[in-house]
N, C-alpha and C. Protein backbone atom coordinates (compact mmCIF):
# COMPACT_ATOMS: atom_id res chain seq x y z
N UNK A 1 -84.38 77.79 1.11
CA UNK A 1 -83.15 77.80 1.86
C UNK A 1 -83.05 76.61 2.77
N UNK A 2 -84.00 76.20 3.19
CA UNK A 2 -84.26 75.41 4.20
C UNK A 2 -84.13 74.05 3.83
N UNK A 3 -84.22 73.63 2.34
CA UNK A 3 -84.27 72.70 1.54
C UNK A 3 -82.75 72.40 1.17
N UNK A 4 -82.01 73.52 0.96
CA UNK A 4 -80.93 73.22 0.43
C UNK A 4 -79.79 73.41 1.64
N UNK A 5 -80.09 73.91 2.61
CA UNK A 5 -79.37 72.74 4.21
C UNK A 5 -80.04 71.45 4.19
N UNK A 6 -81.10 71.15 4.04
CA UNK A 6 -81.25 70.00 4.23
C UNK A 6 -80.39 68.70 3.30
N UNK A 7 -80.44 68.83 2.36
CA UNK A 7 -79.77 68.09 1.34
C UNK A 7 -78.29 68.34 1.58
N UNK A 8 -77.53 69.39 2.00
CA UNK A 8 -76.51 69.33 2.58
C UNK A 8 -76.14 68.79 3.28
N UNK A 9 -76.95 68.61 4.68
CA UNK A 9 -76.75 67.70 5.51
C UNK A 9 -76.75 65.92 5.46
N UNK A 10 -77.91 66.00 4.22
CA UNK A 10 -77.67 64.63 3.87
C UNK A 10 -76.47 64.23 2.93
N UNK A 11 -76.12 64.68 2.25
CA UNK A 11 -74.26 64.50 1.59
C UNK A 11 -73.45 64.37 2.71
N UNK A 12 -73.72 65.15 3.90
CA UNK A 12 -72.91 65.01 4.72
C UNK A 12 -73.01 63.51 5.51
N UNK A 13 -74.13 63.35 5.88
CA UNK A 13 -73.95 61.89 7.10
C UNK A 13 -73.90 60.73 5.81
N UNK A 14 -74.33 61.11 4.73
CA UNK A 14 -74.27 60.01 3.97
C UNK A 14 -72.67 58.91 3.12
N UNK A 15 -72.77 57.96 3.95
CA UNK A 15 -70.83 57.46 3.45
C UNK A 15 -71.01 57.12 1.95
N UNK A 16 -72.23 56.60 1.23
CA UNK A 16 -72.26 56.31 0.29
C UNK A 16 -71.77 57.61 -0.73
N UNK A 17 -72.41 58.83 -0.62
CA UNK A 17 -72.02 59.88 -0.89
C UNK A 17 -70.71 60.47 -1.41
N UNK A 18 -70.32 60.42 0.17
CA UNK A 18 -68.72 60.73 0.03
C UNK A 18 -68.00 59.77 -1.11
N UNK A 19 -66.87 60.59 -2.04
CA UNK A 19 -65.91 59.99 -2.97
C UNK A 19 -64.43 59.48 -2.26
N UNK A 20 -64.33 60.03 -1.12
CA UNK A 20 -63.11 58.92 -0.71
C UNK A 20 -63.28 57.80 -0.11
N UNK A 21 -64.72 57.25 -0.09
CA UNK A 21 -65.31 56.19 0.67
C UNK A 21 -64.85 55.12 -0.23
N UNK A 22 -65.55 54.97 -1.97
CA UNK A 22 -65.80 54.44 -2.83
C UNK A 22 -64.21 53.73 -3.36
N UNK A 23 -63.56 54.81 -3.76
CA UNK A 23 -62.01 53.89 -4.24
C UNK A 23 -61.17 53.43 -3.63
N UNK A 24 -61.60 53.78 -2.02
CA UNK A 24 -60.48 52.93 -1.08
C UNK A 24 -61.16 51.41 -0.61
N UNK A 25 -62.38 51.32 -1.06
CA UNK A 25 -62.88 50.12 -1.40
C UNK A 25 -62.12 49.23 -2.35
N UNK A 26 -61.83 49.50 -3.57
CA UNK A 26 -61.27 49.32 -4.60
C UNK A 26 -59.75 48.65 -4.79
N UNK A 27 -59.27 49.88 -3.58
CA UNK A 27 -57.90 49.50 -3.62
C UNK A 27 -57.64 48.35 -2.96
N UNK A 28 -58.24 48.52 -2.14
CA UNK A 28 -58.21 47.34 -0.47
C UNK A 28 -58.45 45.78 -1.26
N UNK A 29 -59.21 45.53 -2.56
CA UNK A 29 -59.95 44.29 -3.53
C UNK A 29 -58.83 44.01 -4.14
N UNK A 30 -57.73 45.14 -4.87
CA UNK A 30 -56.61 45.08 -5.46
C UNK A 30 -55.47 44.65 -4.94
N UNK A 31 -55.12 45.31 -3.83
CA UNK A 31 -54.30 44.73 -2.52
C UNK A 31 -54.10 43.51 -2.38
N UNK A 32 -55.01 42.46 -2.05
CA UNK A 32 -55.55 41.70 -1.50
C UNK A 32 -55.71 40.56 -2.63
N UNK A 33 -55.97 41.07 -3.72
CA UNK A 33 -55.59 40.29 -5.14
C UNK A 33 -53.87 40.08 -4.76
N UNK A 34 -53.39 41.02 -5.29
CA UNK A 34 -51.67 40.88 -5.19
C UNK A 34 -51.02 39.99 -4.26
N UNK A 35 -51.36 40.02 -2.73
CA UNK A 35 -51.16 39.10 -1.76
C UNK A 35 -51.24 37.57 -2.03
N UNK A 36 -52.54 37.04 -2.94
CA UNK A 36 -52.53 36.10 -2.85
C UNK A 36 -52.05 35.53 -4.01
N UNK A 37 -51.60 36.02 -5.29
CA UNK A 37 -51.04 35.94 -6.45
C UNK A 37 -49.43 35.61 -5.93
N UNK A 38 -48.99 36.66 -4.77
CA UNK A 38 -47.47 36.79 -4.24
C UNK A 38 -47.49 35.34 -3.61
N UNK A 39 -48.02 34.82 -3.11
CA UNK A 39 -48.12 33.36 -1.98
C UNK A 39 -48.03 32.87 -2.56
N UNK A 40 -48.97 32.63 -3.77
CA UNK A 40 -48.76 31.45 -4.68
C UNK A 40 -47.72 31.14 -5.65
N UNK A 41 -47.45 32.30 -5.79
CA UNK A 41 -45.81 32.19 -6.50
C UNK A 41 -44.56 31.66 -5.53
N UNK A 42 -45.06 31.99 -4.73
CA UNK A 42 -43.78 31.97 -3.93
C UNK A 42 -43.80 30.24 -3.44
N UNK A 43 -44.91 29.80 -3.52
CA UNK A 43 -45.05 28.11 -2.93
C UNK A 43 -44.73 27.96 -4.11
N UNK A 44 -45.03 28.44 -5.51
CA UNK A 44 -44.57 27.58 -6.58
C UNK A 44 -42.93 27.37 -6.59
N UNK A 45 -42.83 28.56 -6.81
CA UNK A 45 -41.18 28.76 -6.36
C UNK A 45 -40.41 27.36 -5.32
N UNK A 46 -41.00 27.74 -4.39
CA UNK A 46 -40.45 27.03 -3.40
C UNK A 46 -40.33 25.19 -3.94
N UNK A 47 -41.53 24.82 -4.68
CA UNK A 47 -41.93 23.79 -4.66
C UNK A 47 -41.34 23.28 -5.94
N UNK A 48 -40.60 23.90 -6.70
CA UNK A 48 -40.06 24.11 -8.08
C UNK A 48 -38.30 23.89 -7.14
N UNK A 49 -38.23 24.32 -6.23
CA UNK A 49 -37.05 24.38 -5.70
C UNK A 49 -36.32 22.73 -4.85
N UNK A 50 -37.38 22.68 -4.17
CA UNK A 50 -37.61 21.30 -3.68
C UNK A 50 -37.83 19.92 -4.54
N UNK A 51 -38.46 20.44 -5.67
CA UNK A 51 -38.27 19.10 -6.95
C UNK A 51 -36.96 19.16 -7.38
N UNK A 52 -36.19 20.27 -7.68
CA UNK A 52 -34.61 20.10 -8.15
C UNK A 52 -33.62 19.73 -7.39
N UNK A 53 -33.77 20.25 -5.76
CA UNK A 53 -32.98 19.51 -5.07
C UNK A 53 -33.32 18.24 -4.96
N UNK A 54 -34.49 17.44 -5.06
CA UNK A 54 -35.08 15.87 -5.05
C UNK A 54 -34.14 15.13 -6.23
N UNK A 55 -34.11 16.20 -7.25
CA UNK A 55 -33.89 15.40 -8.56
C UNK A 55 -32.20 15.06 -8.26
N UNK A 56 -31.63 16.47 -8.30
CA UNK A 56 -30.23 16.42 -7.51
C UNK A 56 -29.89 15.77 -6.86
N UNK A 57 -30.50 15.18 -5.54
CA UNK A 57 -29.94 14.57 -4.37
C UNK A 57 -30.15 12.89 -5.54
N UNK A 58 -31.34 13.04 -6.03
CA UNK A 58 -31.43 11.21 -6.82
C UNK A 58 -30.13 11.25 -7.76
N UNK A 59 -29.90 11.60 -8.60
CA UNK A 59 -28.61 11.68 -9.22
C UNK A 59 -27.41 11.72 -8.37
N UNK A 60 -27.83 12.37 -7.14
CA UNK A 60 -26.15 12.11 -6.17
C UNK A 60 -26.05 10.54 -5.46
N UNK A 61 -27.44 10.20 -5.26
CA UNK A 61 -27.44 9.01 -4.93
C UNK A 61 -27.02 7.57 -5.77
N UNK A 62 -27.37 8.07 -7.08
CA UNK A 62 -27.57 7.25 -8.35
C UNK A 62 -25.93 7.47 -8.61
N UNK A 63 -25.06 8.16 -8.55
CA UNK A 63 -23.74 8.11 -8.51
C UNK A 63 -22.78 8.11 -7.96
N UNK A 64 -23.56 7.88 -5.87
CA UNK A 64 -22.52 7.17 -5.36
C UNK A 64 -22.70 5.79 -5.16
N UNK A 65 -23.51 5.21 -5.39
CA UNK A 65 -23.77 3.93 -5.37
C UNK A 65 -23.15 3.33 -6.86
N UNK A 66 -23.05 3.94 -7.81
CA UNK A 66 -22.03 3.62 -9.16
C UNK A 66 -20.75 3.60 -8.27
N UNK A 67 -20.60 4.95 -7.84
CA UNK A 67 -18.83 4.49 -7.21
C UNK A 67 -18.50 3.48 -5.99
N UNK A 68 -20.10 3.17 -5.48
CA UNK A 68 -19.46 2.16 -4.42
C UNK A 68 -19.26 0.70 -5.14
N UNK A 69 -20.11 0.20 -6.21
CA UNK A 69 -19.91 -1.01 -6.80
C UNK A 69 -18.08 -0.94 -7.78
N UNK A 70 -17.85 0.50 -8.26
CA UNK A 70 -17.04 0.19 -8.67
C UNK A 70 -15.50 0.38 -8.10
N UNK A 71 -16.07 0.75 -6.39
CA UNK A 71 -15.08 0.54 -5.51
C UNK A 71 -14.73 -1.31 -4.87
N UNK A 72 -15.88 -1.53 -5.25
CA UNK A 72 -15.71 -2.76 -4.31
C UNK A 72 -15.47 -3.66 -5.24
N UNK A 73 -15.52 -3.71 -6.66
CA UNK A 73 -14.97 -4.29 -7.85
C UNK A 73 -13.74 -4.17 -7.86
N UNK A 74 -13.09 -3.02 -7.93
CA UNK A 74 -11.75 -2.85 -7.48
C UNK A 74 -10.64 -3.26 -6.20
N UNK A 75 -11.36 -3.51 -5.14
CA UNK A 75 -11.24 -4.39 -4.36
C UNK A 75 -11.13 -5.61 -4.41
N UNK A 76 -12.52 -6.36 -5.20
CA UNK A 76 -12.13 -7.56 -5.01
C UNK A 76 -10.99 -7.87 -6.28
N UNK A 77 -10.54 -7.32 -7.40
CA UNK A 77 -9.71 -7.05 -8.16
C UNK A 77 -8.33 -7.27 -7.55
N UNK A 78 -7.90 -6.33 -6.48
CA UNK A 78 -7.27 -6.22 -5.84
C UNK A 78 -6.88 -6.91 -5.23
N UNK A 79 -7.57 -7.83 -3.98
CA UNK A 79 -7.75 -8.97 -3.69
C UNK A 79 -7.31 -10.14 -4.03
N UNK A 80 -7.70 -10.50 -5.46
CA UNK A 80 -7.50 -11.39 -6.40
C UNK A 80 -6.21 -11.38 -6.76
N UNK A 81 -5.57 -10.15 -7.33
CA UNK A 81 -4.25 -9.99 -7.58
C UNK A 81 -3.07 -10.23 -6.39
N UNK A 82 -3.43 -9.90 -5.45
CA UNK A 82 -2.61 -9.81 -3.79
C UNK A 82 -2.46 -11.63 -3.88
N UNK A 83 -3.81 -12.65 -3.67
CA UNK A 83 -3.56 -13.59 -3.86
C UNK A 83 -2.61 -14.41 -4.92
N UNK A 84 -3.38 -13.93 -5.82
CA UNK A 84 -2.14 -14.44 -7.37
C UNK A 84 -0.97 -14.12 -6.92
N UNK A 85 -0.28 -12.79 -6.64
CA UNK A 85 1.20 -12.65 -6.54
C UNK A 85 1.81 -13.83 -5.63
N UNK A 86 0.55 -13.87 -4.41
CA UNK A 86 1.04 -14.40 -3.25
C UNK A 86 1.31 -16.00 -3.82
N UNK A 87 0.93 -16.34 -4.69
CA UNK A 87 0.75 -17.64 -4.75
C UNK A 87 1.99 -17.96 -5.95
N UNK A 88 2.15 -16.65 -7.00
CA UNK A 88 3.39 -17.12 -7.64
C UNK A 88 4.30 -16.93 -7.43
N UNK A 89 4.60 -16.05 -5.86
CA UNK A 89 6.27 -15.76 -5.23
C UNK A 89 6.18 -17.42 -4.76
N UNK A 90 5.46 -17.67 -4.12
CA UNK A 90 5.71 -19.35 -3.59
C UNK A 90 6.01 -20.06 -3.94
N UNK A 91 5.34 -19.83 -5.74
CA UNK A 91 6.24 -21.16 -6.56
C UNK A 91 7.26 -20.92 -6.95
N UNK A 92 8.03 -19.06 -7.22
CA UNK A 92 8.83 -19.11 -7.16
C UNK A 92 10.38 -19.64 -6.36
N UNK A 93 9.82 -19.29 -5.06
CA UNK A 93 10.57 -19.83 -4.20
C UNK A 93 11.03 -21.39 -3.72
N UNK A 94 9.57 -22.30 -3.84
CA UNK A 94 9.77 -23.67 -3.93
C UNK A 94 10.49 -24.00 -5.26
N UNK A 95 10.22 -23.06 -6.37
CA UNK A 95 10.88 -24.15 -7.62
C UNK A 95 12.34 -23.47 -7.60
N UNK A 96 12.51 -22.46 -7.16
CA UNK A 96 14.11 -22.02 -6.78
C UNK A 96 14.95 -22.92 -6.34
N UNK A 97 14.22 -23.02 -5.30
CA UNK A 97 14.84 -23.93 -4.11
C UNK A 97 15.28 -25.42 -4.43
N UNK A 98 14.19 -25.74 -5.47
CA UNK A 98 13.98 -27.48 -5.93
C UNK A 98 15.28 -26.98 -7.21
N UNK A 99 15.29 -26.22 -7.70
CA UNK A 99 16.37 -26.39 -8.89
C UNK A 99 18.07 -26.36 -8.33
N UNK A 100 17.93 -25.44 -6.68
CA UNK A 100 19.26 -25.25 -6.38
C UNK A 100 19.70 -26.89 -5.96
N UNK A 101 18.77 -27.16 -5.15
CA UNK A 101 18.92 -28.68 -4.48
C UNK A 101 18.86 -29.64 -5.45
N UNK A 102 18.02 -29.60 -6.64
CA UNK A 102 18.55 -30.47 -8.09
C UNK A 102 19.86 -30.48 -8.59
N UNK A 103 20.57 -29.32 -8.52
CA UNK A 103 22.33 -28.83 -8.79
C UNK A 103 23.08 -29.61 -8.10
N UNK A 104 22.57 -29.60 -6.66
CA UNK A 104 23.73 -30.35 -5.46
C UNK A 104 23.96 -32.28 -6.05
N UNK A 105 23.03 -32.43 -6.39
CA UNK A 105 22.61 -34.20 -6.57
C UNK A 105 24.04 -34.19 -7.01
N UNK A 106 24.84 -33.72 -8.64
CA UNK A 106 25.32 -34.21 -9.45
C UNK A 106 26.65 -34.20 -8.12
N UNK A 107 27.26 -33.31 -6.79
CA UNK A 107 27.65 -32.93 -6.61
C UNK A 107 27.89 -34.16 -5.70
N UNK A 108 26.83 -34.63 -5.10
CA UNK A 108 26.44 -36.05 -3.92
C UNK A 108 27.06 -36.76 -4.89
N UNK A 109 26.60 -37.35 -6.38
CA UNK A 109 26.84 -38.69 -6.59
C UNK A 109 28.78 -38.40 -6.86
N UNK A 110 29.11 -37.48 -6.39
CA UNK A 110 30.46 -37.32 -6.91
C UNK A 110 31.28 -38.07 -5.80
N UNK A 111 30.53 -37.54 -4.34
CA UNK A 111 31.26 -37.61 -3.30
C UNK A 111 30.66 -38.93 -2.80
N UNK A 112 29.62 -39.83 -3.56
CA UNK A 112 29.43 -41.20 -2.99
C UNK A 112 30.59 -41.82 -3.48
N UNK A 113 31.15 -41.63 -5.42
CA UNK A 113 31.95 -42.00 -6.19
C UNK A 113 33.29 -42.24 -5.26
N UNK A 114 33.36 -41.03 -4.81
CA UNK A 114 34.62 -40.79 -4.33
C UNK A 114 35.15 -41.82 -3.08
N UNK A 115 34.03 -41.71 -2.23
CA UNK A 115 33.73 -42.57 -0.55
C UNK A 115 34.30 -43.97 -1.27
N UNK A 116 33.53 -44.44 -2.51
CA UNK A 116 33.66 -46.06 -2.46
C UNK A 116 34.84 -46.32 -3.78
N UNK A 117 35.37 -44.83 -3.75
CA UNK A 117 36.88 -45.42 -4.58
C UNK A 117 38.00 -45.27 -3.25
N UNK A 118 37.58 -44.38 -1.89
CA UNK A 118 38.51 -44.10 -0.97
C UNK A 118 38.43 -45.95 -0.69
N UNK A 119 37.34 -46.00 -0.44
CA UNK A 119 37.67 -48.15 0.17
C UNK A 119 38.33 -49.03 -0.44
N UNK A 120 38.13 -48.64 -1.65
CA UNK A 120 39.30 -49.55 -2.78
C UNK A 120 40.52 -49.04 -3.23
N UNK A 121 40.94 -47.85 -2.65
CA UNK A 121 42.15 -47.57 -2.98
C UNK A 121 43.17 -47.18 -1.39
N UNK A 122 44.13 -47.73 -1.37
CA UNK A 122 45.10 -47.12 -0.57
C UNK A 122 45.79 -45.82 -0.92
N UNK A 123 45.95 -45.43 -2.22
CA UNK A 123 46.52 -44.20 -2.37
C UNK A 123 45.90 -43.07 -2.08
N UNK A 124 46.37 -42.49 -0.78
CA UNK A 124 45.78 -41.69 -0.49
C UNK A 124 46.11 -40.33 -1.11
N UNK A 125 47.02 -40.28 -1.76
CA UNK A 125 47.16 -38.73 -2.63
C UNK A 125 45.99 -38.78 -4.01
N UNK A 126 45.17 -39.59 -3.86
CA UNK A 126 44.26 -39.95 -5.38
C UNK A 126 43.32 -39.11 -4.74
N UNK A 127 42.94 -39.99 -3.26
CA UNK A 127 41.55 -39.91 -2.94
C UNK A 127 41.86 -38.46 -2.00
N UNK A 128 42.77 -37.32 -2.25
CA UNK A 128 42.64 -36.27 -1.53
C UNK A 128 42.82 -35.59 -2.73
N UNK A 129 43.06 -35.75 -4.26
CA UNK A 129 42.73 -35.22 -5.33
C UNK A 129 41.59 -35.29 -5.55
N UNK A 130 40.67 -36.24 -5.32
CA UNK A 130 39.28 -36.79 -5.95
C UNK A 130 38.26 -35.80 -4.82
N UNK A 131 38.77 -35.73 -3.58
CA UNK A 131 37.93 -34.83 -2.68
C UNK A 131 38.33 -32.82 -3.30
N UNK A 132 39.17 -32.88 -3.54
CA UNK A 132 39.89 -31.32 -4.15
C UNK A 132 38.64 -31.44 -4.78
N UNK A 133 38.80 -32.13 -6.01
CA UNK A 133 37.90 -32.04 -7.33
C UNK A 133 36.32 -32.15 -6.91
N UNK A 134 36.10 -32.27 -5.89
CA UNK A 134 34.40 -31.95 -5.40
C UNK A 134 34.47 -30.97 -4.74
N UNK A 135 35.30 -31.04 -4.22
CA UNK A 135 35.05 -29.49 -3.09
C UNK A 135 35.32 -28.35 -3.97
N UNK A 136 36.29 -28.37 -5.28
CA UNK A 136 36.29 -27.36 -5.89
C UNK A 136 34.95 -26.85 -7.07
N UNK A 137 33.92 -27.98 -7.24
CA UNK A 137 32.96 -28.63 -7.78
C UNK A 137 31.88 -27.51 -7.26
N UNK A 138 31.71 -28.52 -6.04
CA UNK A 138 30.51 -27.52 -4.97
C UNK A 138 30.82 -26.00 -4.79
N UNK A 139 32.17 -25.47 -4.75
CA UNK A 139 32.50 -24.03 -4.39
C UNK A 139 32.12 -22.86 -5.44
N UNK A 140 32.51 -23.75 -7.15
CA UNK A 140 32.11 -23.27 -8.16
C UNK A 140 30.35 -23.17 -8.28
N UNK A 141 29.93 -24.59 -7.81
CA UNK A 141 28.48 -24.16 -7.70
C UNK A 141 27.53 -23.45 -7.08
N UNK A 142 28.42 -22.87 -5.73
CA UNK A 142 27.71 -22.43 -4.77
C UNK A 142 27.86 -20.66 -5.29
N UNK A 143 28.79 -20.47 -5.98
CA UNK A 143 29.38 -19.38 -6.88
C UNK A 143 28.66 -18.65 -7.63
N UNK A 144 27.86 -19.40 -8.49
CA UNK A 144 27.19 -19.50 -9.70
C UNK A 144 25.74 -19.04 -9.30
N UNK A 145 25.32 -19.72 -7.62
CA UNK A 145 24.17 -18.75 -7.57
C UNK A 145 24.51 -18.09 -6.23
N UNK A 146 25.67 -17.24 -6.45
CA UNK A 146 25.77 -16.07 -5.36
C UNK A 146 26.29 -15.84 -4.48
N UNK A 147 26.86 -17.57 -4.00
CA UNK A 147 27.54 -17.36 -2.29
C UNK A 147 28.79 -17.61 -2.44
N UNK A 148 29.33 -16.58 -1.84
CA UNK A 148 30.93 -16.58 -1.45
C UNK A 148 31.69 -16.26 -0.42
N UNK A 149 32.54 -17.37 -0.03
CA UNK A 149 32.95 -17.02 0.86
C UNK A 149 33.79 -15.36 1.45
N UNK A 150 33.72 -15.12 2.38
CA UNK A 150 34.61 -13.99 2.82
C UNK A 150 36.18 -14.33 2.90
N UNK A 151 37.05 -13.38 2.34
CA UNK A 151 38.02 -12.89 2.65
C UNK A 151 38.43 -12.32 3.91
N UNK A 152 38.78 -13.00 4.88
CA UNK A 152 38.37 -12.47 6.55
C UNK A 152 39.91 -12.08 7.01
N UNK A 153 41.10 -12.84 6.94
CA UNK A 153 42.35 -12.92 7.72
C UNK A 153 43.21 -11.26 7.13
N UNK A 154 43.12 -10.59 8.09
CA UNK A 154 44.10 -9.74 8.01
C UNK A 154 43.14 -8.50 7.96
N UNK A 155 41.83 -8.97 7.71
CA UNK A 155 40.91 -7.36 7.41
C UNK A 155 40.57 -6.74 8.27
N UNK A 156 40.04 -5.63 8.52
CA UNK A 156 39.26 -4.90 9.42
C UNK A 156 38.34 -5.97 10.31
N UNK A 157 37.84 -5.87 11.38
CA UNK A 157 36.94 -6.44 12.46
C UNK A 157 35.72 -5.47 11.95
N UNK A 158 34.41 -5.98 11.17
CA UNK A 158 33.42 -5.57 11.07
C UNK A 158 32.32 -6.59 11.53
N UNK A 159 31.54 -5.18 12.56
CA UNK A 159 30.69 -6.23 13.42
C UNK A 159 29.00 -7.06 12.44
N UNK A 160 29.24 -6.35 11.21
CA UNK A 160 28.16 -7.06 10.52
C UNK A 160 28.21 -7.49 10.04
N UNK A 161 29.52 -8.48 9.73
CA UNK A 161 29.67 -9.12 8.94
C UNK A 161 30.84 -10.41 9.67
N UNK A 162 31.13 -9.72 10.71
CA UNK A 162 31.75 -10.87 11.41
C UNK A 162 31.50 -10.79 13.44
N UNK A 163 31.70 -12.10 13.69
CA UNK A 163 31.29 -12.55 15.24
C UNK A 163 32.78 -12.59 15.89
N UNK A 164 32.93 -11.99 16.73
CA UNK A 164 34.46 -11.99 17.66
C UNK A 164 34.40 -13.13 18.33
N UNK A 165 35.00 -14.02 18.64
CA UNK A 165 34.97 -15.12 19.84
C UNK A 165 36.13 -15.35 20.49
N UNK A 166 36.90 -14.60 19.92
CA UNK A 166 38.41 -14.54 20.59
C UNK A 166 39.07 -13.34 20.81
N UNK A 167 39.56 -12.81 21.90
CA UNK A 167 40.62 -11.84 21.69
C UNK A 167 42.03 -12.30 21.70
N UNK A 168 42.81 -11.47 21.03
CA UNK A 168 44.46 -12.07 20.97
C UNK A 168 44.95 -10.85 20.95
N UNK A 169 45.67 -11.38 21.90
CA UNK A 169 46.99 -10.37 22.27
C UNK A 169 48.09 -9.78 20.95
N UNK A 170 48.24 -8.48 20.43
CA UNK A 170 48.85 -8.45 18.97
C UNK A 170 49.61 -7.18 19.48
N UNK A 171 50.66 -6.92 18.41
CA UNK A 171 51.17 -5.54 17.77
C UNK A 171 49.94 -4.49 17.75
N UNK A 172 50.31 -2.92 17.76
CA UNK A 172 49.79 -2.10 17.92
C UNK A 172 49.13 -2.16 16.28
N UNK A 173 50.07 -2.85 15.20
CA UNK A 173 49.66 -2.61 13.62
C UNK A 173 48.30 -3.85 13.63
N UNK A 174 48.45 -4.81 14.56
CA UNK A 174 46.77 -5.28 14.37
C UNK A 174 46.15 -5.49 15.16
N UNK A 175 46.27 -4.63 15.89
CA UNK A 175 45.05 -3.85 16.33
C UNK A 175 43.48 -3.96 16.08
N UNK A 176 42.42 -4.50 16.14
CA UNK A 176 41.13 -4.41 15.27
C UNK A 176 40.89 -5.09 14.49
N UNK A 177 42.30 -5.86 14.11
CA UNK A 177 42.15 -6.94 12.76
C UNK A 177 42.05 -8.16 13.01
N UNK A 178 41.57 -8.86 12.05
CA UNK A 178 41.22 -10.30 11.90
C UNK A 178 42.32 -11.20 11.98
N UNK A 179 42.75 -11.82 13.45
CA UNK A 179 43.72 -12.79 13.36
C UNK A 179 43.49 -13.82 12.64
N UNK A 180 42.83 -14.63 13.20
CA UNK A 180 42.13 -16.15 12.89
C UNK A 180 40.98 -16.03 12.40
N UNK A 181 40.79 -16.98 11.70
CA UNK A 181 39.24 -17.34 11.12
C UNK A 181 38.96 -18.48 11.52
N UNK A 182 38.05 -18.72 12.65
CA UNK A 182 37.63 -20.11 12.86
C UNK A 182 36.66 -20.50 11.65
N UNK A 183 35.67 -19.73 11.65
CA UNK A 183 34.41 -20.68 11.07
C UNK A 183 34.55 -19.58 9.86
N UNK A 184 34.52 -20.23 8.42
CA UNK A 184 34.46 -19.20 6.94
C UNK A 184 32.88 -18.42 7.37
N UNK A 185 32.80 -16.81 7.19
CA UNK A 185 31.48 -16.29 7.07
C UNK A 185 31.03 -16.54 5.29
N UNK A 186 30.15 -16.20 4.71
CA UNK A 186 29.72 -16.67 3.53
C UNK A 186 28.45 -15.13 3.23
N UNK A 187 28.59 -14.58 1.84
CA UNK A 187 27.84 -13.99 1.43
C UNK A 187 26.44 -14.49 0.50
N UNK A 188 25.81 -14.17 0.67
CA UNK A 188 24.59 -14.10 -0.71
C UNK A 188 24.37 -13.15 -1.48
N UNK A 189 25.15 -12.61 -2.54
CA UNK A 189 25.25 -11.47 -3.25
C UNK A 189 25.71 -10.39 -2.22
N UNK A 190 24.70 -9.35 -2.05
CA UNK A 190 25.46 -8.46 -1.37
C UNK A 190 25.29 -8.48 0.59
N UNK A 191 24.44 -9.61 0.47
CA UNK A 191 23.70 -9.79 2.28
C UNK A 191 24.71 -11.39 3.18
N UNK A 192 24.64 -11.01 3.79
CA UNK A 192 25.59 -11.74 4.72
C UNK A 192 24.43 -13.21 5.23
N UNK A 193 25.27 -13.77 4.36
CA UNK A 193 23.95 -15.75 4.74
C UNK A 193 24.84 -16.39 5.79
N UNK A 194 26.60 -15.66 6.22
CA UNK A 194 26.66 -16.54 7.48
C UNK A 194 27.49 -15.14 8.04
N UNK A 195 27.29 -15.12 9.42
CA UNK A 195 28.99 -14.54 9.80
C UNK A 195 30.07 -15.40 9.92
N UNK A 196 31.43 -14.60 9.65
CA UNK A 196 32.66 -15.39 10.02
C UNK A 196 32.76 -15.00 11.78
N UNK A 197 33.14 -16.84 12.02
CA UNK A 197 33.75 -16.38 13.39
C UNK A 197 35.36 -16.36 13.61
N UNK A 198 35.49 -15.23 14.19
CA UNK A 198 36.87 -14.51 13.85
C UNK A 198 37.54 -14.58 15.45
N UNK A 199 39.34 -14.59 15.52
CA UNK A 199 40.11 -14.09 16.40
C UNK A 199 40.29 -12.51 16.25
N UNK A 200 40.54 -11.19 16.69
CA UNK A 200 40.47 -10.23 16.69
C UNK A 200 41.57 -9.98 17.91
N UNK A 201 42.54 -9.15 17.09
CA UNK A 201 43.73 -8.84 17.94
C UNK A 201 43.75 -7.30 18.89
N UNK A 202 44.24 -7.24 19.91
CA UNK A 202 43.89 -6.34 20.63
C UNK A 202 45.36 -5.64 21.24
């Protein structure tokens, strides 16, 4: 009897003994496996994550630097063209200008013609035909590229297209209207290249 308390007692103080000692050993090895399996995935992860945004951000880099060269190509494109225009409105304008003032010449040697037939002739009804025939010359030419004179006497008083320098005393019927025309105003197609200076009745 005495034997078999004794051996009882030793199951008892003994931890090796006991069965819930042994597999919570076990588990705690298993645990502890999993933990470090979980970490390492998770840096892989992470580090798998961080190479694609690397790769990403190089490709975002690698294609804004494509769009900055082919912004600044376009620019100087741009550039280039702004100049060109700029440079063939100019010749437009100088060779405009040189062809209108080439027109007038035939128009001069008319009225030199005329000056040194006025010295050799006394008839003066010739040499106020021979001036008609240039002045009607130049009017046709000035015609041809655009300018014409205004129709001013009797019309409305419009301030953009004509300068008042006179008032005159009138009838209530002209009123506002164009007495006199001192100086002819002159158009350029549809824009005003002179004003007329006008009497305006009041």
């Amino acid at each position: 009897m005495e034997m078999d308390n004794h051996k009882q007692n030793q199951q008892q103080h003994n931890p090796a003994a006991d069965p819930q000692n042994q597999p919570e050993i076990i588990d705690n090895i298993g645990e502890a496996d999993d933990e470090n399996l979980s970490a390492e995935q998770i840096e892989n992860d992470e580090m798998n994550e961080i190479n694609k945004l690397a790769a990403e951000l190089g490709e975002t880099k690698a294609q804004l630097e494509k769009e900055k060269k082919e912004y600044l190509f376009l620019m100087a494109e741009f550039d280039n063209f702004r100049k060109r225009t700029l440079k063939e409105k100019s010749e437009i304008l100088k060779n405009g200008a040189e062809n209108v003032l080439k027109g007038l010449l035939p128009i001069v040697d008319d009225f030199e013609r005329g000056l040194q037939a006025a010295e050799e002739s006394q008839d003066a009804s010739a040499i106020r035909d021979g001036m008609t025939l240039i002045y009607n010359n130049l009017v046709k030419y000035l015609e041809t590229h655009g300018v014409k004179a205004m129709d001013t006497n009797g019309a409305d008083f419009d301030p953009d297209r004509h300068e008042a320098i006179a008032m005159v005393a009138s009838g209530a019927e002209q009123k506002g209207k164009i007495i006199d025309t001192l100086t002819k105003g002159y158009m350029l197609n549809d824009k005003v290249l002179r004003h007329a200076k006008v009497a305006v009745g009041q």
